[in-house]
Protein backbone atom coordinates (compact mmCIF):
# COMPACT_ATOMS: atom_id res chain seq x y z
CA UNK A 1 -167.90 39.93 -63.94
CA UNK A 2 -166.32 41.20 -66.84
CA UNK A 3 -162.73 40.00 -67.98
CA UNK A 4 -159.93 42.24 -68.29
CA UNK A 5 -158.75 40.52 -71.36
CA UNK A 6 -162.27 42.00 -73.21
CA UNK A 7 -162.31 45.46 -72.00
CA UNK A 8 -158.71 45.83 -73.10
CA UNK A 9 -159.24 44.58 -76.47
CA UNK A 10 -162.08 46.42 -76.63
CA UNK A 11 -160.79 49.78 -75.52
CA UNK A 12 -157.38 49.40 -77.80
CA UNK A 13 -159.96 48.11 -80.83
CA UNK A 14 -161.76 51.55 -80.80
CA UNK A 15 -158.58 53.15 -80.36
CA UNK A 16 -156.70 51.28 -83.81
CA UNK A 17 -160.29 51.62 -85.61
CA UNK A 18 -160.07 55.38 -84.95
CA UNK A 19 -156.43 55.70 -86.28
CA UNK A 20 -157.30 54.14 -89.26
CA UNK A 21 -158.16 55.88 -92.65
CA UNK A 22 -161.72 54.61 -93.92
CA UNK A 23 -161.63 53.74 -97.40
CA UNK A 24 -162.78 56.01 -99.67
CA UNK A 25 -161.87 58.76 -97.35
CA UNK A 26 -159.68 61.65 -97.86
CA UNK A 27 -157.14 60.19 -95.19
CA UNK A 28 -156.56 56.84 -97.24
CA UNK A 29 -156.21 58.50 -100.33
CA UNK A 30 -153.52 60.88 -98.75
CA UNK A 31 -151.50 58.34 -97.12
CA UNK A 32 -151.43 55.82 -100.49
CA UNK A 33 -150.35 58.79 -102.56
CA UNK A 34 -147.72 60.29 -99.66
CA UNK A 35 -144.52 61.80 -100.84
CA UNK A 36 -141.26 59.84 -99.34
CA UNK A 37 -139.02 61.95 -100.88
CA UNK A 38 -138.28 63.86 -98.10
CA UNK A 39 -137.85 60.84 -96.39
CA UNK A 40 -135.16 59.42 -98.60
CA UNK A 41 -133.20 62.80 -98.57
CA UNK A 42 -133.01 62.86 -94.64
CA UNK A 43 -131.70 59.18 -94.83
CA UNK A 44 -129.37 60.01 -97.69
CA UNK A 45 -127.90 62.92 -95.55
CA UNK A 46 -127.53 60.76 -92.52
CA UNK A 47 -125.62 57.81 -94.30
CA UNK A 48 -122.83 60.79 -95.48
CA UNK A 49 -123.28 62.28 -92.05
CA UNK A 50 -122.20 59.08 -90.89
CA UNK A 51 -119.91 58.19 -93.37
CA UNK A 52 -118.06 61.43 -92.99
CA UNK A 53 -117.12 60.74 -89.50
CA UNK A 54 -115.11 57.63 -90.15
CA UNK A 55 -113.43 59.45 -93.45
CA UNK A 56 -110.61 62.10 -93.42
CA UNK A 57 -112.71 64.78 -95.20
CA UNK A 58 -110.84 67.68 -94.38
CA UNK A 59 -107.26 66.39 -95.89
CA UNK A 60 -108.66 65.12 -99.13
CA UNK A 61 -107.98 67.28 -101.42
CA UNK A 62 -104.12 67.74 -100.29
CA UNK A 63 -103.91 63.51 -99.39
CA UNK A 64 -104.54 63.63 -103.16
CA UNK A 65 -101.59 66.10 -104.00
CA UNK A 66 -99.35 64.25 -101.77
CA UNK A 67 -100.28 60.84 -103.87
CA UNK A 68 -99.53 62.37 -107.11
CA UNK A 69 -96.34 63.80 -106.13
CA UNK A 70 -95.18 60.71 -103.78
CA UNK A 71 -96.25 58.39 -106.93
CA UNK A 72 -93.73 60.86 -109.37
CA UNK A 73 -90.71 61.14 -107.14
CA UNK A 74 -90.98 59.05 -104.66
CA UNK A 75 -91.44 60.73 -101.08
CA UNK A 76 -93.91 63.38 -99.94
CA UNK A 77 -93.41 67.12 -100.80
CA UNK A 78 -91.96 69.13 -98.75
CA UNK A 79 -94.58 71.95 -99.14
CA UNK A 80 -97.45 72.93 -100.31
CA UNK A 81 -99.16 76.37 -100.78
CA UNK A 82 -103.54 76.15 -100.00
CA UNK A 83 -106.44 78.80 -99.69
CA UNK A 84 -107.90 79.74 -96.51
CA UNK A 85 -110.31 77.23 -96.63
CA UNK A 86 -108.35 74.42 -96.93
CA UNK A 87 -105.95 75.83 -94.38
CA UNK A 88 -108.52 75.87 -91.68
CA UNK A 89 -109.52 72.45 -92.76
CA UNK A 90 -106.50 70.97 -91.95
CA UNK A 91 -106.39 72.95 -88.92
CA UNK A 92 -110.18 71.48 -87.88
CA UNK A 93 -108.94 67.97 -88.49
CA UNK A 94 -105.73 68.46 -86.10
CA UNK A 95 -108.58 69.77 -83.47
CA UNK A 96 -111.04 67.09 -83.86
CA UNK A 97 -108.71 63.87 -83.99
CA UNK A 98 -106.46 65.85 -80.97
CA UNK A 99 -103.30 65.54 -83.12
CA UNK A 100 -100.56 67.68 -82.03
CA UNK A 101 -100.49 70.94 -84.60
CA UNK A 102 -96.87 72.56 -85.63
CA UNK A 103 -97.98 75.84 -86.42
CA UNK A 104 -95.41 78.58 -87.42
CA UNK A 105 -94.70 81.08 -89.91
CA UNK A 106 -92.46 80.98 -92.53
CA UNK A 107 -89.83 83.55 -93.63
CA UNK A 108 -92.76 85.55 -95.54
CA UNK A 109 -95.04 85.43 -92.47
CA UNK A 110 -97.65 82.92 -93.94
CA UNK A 111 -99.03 81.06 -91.50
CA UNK A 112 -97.74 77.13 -91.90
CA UNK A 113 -99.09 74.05 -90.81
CA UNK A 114 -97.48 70.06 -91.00
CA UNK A 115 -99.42 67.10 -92.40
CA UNK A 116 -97.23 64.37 -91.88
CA UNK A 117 -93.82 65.89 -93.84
CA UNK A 118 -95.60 68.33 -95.49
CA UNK A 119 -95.78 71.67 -94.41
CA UNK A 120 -98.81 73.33 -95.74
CA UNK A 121 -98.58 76.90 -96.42
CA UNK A 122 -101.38 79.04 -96.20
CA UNK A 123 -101.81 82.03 -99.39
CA UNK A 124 -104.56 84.07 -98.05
CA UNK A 125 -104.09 86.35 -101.01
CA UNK A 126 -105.55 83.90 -103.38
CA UNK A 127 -109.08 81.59 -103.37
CA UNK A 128 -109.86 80.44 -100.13
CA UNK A 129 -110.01 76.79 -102.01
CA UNK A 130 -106.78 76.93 -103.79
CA UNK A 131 -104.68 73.80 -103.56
CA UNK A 132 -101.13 74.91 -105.22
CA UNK A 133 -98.59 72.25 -106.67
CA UNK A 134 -97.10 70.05 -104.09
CA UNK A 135 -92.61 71.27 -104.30
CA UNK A 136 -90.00 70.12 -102.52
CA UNK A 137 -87.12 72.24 -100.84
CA UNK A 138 -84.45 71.97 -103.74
């Protein structure tokens, strides 16, 4: 009678000896010279995947405005003018984080949008990535 502890190891034996590269062959010289590069690239773009979902991405560049100004005079502006781009980033953020949007139009009829107390105007006439100076209503 033959034990089923021997045929396994002998059926999963062949199997791992056929997997492996031989030495000398072409197989084990490929996979001790393989590129990881790739590799590294796909786990580099995961980490920021990953790290841009805990982040605030999208108000970034205007959370930096609002510093600047709050760290001059001492509150948050009261508005600031941004490209398209921008715009619509603050609008995606409002979308994906379901905060309530106040979206109007100001006496020009530019489309306006608040972050926190600042309204945030959007210029469609210039660069769709154009952050203006932060000003207040005075």
């Amino acid at each position: 009678m033959v034990n089923r502890r021997a045929i396994f190891s002998g059926v999963l034996g062949a199997f791992a000896s056929a997997a492996t590269p031989r030495a000398g062959s072409a197989e084990a010289a490929s996979a001790d010279t393989c590129d990881v590069g790739p590799v590294v690239s796909a786990v580099d773009r995961l980490r920021d995947e990953i790290r841009r979902q805990r982040v605030f991405w999208e108000l970034d560049p205007i959370r930096q405005h609002q510093k600047t100004f709050l760290r001059a005079f001492g509150k948050y502006p009261d508005f600031i003018e941004v490209g398209t781009d921008i715009w619509q980033d603050v609008y995606d953020w409002h979308v994906r984080y379901n905060q309530p949007m106040t979206i109007s139009r100001d006496a020009q009829g530019r489309m306006t949008i608040m972050v926190m107390t600042t309204m945030v105007i959007m210029r469609p006439d210039l660069g769709a990535t154009y952050i203006g100076l932060p000003y207040d209503n005075r």
